[in-house]
N, C-alpha and C. Protein backbone atom coordinates (compact mmCIF):
# COMPACT_ATOMS: atom_id res chain seq x y z
N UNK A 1 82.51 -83.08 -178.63
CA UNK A 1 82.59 -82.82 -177.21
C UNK A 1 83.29 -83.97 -176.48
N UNK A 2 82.93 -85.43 -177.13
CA UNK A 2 83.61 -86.40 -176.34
C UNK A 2 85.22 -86.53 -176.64
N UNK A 3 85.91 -85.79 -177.51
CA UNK A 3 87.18 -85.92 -178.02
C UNK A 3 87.38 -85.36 -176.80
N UNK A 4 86.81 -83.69 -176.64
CA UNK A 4 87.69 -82.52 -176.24
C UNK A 4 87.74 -83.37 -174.44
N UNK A 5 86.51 -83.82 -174.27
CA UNK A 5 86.84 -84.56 -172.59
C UNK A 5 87.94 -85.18 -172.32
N UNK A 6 87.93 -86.49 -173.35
CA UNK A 6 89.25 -87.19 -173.32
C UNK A 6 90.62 -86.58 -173.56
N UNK A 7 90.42 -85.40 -174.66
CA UNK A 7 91.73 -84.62 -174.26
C UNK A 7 92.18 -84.23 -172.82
N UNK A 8 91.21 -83.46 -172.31
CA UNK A 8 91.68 -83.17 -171.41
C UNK A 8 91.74 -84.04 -169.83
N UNK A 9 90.87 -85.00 -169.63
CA UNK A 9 91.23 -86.22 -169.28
C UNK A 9 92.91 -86.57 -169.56
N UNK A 10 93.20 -86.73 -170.40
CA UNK A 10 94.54 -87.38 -171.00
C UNK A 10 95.61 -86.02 -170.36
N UNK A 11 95.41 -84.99 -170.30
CA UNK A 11 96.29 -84.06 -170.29
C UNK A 11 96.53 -83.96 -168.80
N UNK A 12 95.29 -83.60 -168.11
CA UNK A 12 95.14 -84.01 -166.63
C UNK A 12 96.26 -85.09 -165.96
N UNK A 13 95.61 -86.54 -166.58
CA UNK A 13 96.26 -87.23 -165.99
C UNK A 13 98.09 -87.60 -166.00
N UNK A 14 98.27 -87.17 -167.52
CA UNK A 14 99.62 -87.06 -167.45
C UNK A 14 100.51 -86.12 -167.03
N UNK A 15 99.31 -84.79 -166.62
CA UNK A 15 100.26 -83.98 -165.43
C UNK A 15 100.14 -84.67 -163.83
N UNK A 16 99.52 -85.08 -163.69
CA UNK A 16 99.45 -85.67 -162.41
C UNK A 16 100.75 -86.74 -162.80
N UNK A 17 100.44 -87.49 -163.67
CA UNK A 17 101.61 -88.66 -163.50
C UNK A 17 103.08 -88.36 -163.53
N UNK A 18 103.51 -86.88 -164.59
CA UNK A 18 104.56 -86.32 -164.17
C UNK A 18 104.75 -85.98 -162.78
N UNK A 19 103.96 -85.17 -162.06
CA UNK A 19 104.07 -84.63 -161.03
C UNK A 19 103.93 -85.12 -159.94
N UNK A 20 103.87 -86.78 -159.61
CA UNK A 20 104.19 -87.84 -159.18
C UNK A 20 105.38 -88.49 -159.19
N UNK A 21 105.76 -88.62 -160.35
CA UNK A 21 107.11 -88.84 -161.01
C UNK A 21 108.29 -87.64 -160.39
N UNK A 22 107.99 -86.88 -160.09
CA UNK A 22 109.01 -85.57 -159.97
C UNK A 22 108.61 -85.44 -158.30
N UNK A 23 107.61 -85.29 -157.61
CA UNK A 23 107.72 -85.78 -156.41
C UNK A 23 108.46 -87.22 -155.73
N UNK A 24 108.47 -88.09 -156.59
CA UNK A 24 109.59 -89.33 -156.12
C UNK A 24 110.93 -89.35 -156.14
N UNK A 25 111.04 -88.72 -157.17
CA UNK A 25 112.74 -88.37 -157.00
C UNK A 25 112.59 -87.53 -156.30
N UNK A 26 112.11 -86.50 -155.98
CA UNK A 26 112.65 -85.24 -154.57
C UNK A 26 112.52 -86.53 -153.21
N UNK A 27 112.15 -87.08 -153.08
CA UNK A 27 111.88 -88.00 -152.09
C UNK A 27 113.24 -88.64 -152.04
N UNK A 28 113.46 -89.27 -153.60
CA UNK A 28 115.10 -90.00 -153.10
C UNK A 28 115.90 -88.90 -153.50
N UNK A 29 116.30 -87.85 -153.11
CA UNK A 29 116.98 -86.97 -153.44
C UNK A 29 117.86 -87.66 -152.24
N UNK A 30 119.52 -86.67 -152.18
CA UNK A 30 120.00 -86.96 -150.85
C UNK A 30 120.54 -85.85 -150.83
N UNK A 31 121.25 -85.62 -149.27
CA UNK A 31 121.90 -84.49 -148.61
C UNK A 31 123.48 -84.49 -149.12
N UNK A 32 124.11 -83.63 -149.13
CA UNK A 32 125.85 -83.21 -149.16
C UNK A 32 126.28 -82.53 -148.37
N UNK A 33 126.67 -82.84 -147.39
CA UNK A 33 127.70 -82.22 -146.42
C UNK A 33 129.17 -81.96 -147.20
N UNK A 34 129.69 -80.92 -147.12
CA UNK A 34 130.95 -80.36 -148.15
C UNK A 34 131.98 -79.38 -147.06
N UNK A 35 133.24 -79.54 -147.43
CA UNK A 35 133.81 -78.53 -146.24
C UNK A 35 134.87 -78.28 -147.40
N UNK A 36 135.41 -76.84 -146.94
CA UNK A 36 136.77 -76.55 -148.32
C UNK A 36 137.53 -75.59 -147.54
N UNK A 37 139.01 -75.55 -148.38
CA UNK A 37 139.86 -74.20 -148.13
C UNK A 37 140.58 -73.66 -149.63
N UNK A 38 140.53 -72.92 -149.37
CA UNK A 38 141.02 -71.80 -150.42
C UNK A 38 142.07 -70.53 -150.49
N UNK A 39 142.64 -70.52 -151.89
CA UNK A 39 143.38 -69.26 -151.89
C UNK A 39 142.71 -68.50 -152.40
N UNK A 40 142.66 -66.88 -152.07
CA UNK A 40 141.75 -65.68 -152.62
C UNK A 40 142.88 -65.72 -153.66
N UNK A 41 142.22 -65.41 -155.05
CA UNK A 41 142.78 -64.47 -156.09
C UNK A 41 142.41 -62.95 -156.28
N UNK A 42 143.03 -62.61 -157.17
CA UNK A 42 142.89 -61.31 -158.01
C UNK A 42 142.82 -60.50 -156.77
N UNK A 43 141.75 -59.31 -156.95
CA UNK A 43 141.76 -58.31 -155.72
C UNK A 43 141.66 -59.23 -154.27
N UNK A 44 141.35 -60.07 -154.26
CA UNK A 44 140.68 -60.90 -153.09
C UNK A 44 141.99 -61.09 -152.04
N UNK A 45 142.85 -61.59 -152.89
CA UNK A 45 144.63 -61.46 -152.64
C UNK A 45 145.21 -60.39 -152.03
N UNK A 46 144.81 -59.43 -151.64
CA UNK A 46 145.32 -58.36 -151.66
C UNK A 46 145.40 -57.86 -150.35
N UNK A 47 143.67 -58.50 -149.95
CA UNK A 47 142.95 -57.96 -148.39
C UNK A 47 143.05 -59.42 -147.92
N UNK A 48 143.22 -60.67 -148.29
CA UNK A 48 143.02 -61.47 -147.55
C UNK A 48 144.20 -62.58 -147.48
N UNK A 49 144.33 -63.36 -147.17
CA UNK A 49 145.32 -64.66 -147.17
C UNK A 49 144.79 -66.28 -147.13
N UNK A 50 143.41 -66.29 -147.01
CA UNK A 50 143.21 -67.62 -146.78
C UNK A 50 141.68 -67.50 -146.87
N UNK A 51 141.05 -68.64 -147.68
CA UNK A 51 139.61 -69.00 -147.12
C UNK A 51 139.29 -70.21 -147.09
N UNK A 52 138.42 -70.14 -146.15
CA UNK A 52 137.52 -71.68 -145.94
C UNK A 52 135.87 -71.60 -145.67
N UNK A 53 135.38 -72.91 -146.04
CA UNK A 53 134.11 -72.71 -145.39
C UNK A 53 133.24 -73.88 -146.20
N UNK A 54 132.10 -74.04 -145.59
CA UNK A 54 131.85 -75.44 -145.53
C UNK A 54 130.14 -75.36 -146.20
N UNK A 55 129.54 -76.29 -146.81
CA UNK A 55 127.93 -76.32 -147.28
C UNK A 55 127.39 -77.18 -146.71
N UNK A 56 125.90 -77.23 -147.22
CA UNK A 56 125.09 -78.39 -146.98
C UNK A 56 124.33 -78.54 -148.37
N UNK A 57 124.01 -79.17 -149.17
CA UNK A 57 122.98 -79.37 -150.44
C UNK A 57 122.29 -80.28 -150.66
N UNK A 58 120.95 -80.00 -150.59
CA UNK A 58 120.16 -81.03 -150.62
C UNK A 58 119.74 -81.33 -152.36
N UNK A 59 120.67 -82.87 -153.08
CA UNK A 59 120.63 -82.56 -154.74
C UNK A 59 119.06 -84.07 -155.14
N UNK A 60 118.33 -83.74 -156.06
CA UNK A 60 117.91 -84.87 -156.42
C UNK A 60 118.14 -85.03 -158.00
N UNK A 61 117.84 -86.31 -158.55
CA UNK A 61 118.46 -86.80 -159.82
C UNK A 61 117.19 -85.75 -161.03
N UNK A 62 117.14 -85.19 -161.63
CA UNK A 62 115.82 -84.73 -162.17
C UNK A 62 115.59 -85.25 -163.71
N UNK A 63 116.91 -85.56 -164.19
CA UNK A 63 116.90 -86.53 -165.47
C UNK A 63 118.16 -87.71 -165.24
N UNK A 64 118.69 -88.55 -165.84
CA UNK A 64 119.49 -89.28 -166.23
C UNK A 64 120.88 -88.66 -165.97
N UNK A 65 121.60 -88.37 -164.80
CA UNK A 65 123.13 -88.46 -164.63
C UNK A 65 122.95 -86.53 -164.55
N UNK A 66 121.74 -85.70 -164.01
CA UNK A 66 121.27 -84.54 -163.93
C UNK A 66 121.06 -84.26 -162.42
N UNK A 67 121.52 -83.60 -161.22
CA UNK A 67 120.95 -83.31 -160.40
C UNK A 67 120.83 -82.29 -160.26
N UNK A 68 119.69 -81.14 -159.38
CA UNK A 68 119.55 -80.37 -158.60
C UNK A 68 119.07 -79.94 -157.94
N UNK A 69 118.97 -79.43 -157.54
CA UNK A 69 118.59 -78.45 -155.55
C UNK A 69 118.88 -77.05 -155.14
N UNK A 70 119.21 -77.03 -153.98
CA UNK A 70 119.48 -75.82 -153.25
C UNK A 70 120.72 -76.47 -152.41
N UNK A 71 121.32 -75.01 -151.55
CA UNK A 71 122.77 -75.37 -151.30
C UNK A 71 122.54 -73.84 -150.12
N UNK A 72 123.08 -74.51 -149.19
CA UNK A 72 123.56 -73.09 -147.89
C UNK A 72 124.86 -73.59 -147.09
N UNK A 73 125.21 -72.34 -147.56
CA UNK A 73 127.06 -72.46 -146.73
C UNK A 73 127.16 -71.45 -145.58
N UNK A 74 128.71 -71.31 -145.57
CA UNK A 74 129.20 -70.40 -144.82
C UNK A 74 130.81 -70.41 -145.64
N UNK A 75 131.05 -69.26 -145.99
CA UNK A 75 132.62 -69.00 -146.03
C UNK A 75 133.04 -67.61 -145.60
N UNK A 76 134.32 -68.07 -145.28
CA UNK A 76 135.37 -67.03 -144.16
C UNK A 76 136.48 -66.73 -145.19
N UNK A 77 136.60 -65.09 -145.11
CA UNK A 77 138.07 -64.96 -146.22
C UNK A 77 138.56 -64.02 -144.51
N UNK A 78 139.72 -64.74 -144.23
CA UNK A 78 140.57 -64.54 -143.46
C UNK A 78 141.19 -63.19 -143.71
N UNK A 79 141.37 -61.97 -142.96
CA UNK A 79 142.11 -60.71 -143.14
C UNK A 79 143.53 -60.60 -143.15
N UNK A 80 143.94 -59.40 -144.21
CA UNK A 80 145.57 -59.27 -144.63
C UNK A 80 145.63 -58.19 -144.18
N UNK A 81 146.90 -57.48 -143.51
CA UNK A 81 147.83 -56.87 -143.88
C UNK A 81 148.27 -56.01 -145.24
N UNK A 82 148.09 -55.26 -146.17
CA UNK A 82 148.47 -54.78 -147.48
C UNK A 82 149.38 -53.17 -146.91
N UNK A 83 150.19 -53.35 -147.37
CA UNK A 83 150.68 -51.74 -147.21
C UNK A 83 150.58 -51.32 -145.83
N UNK A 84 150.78 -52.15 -144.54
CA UNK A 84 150.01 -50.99 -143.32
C UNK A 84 148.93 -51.36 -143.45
N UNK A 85 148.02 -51.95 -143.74
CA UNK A 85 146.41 -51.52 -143.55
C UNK A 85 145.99 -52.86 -143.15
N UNK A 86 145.46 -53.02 -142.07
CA UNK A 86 144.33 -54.53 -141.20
C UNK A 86 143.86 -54.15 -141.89
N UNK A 87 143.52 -55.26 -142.69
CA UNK A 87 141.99 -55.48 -142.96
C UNK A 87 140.97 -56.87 -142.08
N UNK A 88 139.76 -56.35 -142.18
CA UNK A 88 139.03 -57.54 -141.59
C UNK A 88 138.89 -58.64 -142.19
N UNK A 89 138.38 -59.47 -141.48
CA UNK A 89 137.87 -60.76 -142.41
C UNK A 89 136.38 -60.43 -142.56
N UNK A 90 135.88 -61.48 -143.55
CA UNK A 90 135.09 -61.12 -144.60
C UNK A 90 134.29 -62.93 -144.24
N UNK A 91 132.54 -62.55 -143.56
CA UNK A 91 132.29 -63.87 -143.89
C UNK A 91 130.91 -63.53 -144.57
N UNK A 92 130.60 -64.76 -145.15
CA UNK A 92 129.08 -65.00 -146.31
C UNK A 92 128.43 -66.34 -146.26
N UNK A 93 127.34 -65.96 -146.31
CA UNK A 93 126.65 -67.20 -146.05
C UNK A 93 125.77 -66.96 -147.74
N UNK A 94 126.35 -68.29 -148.43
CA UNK A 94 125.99 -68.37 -149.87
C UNK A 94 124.34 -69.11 -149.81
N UNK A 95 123.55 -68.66 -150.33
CA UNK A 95 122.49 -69.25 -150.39
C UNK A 95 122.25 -69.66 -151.71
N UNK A 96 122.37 -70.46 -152.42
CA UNK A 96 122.21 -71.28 -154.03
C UNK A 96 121.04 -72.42 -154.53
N UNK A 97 120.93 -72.25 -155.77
CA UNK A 97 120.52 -73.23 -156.43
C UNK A 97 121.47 -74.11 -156.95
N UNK A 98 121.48 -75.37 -156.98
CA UNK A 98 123.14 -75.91 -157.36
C UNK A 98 122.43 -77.08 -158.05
N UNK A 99 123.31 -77.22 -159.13
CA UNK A 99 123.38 -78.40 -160.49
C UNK A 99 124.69 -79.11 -160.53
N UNK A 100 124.22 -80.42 -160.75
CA UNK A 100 125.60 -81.49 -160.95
C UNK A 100 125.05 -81.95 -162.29
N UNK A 101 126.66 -82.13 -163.36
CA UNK A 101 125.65 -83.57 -164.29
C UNK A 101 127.17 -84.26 -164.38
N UNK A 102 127.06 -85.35 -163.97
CA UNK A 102 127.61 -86.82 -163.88
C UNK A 102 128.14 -87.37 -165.58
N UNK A 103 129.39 -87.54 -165.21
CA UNK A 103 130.15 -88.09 -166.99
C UNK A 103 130.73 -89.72 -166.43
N UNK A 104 131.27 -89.97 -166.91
CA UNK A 104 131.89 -91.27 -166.90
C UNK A 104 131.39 -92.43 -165.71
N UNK A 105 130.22 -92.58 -166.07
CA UNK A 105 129.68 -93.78 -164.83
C UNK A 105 129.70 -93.37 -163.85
N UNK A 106 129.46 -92.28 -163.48
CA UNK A 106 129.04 -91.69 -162.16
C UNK A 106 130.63 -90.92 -161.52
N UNK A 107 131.57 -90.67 -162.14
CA UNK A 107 132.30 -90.86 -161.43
C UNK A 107 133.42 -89.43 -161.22
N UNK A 108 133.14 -88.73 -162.50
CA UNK A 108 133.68 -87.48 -162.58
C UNK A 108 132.18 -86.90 -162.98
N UNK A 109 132.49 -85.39 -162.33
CA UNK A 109 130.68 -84.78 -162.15
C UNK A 109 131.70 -83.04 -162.55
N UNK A 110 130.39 -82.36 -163.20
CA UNK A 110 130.87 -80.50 -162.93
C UNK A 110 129.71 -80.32 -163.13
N UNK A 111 129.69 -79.08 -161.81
CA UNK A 111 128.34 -78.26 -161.64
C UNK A 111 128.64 -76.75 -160.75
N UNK A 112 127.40 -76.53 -160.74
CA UNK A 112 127.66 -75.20 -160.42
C UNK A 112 126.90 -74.58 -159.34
N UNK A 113 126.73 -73.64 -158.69
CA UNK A 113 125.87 -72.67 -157.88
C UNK A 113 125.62 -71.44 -158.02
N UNK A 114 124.39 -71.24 -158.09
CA UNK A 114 124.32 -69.61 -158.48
C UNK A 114 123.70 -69.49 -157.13
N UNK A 115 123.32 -67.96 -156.87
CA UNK A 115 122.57 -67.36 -155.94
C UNK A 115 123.32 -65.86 -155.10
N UNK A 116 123.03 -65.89 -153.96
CA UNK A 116 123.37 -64.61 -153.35
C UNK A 116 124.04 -65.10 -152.46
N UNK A 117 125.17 -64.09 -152.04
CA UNK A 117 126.15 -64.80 -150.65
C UNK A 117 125.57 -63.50 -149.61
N UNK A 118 125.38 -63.06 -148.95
CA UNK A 118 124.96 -62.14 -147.76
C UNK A 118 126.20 -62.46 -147.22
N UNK A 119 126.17 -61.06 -146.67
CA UNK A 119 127.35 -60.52 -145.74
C UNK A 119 126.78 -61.10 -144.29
N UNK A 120 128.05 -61.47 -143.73
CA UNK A 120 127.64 -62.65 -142.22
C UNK A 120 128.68 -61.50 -141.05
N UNK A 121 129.26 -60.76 -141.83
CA UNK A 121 130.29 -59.98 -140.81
C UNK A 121 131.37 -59.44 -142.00
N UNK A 122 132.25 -58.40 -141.39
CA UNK A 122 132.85 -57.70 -141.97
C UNK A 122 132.55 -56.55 -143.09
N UNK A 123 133.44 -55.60 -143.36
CA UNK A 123 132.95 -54.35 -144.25
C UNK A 123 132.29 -54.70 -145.59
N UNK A 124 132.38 -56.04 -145.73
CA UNK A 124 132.18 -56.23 -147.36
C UNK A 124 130.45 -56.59 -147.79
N UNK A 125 130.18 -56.08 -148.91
CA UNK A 125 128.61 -56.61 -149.05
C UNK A 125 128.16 -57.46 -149.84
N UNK A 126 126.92 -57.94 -149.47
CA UNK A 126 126.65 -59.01 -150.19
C UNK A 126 126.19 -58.76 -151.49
N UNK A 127 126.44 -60.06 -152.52
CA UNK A 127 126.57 -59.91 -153.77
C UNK A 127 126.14 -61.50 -154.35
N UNK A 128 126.13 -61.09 -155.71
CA UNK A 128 125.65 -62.23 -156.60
C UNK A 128 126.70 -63.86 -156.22
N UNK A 129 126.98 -64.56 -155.85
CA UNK A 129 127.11 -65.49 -155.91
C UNK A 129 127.31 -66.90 -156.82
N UNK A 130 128.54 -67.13 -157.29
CA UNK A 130 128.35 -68.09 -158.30
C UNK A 130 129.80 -69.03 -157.60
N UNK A 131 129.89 -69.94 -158.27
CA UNK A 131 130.81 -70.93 -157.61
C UNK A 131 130.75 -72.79 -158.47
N UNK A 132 131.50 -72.57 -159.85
CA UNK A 132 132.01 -73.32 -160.52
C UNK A 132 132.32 -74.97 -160.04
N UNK A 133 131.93 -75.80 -159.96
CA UNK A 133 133.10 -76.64 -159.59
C UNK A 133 133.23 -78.13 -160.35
N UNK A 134 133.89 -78.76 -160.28
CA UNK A 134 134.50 -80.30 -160.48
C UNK A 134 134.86 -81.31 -159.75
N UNK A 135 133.93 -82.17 -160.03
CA UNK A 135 134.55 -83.42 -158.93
C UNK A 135 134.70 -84.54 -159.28
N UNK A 136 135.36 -85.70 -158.60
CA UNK A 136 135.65 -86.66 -158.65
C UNK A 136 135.02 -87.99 -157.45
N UNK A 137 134.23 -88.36 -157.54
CA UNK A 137 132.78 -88.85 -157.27
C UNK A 137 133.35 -90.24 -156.06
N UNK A 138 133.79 -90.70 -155.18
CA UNK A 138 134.57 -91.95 -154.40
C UNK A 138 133.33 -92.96 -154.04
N UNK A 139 131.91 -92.43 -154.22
CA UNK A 139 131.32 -93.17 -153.42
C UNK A 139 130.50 -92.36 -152.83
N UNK A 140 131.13 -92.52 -151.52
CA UNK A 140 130.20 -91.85 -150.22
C UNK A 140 131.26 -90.46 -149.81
N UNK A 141 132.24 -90.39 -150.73
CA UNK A 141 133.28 -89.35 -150.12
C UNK A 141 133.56 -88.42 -151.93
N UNK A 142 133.43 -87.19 -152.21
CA UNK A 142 133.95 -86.36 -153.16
C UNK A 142 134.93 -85.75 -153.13
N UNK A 143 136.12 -85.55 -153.69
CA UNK A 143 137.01 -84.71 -153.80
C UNK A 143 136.69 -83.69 -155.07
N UNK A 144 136.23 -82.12 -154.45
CA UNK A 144 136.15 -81.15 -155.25
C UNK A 144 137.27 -80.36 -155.30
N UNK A 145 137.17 -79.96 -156.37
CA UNK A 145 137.86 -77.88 -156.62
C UNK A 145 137.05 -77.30 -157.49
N UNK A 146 136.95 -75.66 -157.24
CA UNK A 146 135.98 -75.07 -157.52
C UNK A 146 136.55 -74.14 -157.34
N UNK A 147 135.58 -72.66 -158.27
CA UNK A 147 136.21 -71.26 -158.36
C UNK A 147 135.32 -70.60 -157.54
N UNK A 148 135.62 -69.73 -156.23
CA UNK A 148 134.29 -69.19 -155.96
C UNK A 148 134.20 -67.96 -156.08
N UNK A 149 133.09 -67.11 -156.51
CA UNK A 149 132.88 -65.53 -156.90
C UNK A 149 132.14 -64.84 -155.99
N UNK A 150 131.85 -64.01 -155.20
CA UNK A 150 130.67 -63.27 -154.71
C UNK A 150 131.08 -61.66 -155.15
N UNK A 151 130.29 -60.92 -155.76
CA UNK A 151 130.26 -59.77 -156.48
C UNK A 151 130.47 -58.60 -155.39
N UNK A 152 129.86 -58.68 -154.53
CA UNK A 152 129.30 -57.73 -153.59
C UNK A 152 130.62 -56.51 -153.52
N UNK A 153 131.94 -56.90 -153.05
CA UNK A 153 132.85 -56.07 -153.04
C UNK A 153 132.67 -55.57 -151.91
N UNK A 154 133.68 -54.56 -151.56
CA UNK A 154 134.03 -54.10 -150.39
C UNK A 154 134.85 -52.77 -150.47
N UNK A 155 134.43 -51.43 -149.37
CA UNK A 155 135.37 -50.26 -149.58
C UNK A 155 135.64 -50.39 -148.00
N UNK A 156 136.93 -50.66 -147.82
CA UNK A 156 137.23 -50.46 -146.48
C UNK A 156 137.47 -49.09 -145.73
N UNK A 157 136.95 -49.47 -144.55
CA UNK A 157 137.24 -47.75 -143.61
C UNK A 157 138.51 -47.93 -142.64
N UNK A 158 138.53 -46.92 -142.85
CA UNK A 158 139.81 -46.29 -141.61
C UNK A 158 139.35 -44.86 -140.43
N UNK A 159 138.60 -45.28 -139.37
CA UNK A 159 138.25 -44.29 -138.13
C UNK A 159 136.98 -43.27 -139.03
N UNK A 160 135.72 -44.39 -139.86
CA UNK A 160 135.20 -43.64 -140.31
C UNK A 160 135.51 -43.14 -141.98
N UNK A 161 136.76 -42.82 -142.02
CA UNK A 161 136.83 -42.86 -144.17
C UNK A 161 136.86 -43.55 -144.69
N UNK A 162 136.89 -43.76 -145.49
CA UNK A 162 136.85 -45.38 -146.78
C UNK A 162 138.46 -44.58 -147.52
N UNK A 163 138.98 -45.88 -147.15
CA UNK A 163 140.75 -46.18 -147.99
C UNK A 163 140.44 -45.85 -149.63
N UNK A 164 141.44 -45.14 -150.46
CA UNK A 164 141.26 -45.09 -152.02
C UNK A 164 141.16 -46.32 -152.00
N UNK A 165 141.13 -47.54 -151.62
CA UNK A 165 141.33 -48.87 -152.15
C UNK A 165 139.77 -49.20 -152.08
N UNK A 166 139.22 -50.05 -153.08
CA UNK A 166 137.67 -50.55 -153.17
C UNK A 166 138.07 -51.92 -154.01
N UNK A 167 137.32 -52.91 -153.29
CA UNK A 167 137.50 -54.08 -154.27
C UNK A 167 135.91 -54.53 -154.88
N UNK A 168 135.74 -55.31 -155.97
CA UNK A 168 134.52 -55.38 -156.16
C UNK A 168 133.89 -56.99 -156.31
N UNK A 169 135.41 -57.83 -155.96
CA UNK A 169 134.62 -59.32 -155.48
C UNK A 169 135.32 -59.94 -154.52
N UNK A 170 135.08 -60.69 -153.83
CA UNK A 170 135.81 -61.95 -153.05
C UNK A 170 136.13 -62.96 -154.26
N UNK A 171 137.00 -63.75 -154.22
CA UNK A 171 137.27 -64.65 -155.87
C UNK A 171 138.38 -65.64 -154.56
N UNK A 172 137.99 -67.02 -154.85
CA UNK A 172 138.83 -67.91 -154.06
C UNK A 172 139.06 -68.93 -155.01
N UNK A 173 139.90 -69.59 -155.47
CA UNK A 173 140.43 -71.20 -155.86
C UNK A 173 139.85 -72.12 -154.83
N UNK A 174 139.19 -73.26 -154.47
CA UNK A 174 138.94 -73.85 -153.69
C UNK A 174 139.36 -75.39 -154.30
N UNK A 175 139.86 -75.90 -152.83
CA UNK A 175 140.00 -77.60 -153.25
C UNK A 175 138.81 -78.09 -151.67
N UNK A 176 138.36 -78.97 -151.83
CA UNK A 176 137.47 -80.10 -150.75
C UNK A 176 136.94 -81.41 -150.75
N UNK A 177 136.39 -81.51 -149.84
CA UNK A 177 135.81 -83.03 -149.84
C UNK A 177 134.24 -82.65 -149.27
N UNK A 178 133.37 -83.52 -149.36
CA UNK A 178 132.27 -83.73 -149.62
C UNK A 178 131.71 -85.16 -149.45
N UNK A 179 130.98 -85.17 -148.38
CA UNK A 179 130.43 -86.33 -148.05
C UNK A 179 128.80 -86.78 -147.92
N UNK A 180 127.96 -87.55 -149.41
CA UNK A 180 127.12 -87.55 -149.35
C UNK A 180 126.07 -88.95 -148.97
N UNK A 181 124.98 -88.18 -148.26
CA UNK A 181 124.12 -89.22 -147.62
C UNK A 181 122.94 -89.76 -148.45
């Protein structure tokens, strides 16, 4: 009986001491302010000409040269012209979980974001959310590029019909900077 106490004594306390440990780094975690512009690819190209749009992510270290968090943006895919046809612009507000892991002394990083982008305006709907990226680490200043995806797609109308045309992601190239506190 006196083993099984001290087991669990011992087990107790080293979840507490993890979970101390993992509350201190969320403590020194820090914020990322991020702003970007982009070219739409693939179908994205078609209905749009331009995107931009900017995050916030709050990352903490969770192992050795490992961070992550959560991440809320906003991006705008600017409306085209195709054949005769306005199209609208298209905005999303990405809501993510986002991971960095850090290579060469802090200094080149790739990570990623998953989550859902919600439709903020325009015909298009919200969808799965993912968004690739790579950076190059200055300090207090990042220079990223990154691929961004949101699934959701879009069937545009005309006075009430939906055009034969249906697309089924937003897809942007992105280059930015990123400034963390």
């Amino acid at each position: 009986m006196k083993k099984l106490l001290l087991f669990v004594a011992l087990v107790i306390f080293s979840l507490n001491a993890k979970a101390q440990d993992i509350e201190e780094k969320i403590k020194g975690g820090g914020f990322y302010v991020g702003a970007n512009i982009g070219l739409p690819i693939s179908g994205a190209s078609d209905i749009s000409t331009f995107n931009f749009g900017f995050d916030v992510a709050y990352l903490f270290e969770l192992i050795d040269n490992l961070e992550v968090g959560g991440l809320l943006g906003y991006t705008h895919f600017v409306g085209d012209d195709f054949f005769g046809t306005k199209y609208e612009d298209a905005s999303f507000i990405p809501i993510a979980a986002s991971a960095r892991y850090y290579f060469a002394n802090h200094r080149f990083f790739g990570g990623v974001d998953l989550g859902v982008g919600i439709n903020a305006a325009g015909d298009a709907k919200s969808g799965f959310y993912a968004r690739p990226k790579f950076g190059f680490d200055l300090g207090t200043v990042a220079l990223i590029a990154s691929f961004q995806s949101i699934s959701g797609g879009t069937d545009y109308r005309n006075n009430g019909t939906y055009y034969y045309r249906s697309y089924s992601s937003f897809t942007s190239f992105n280059f930015g900077v990123e400034f963390g506190f």
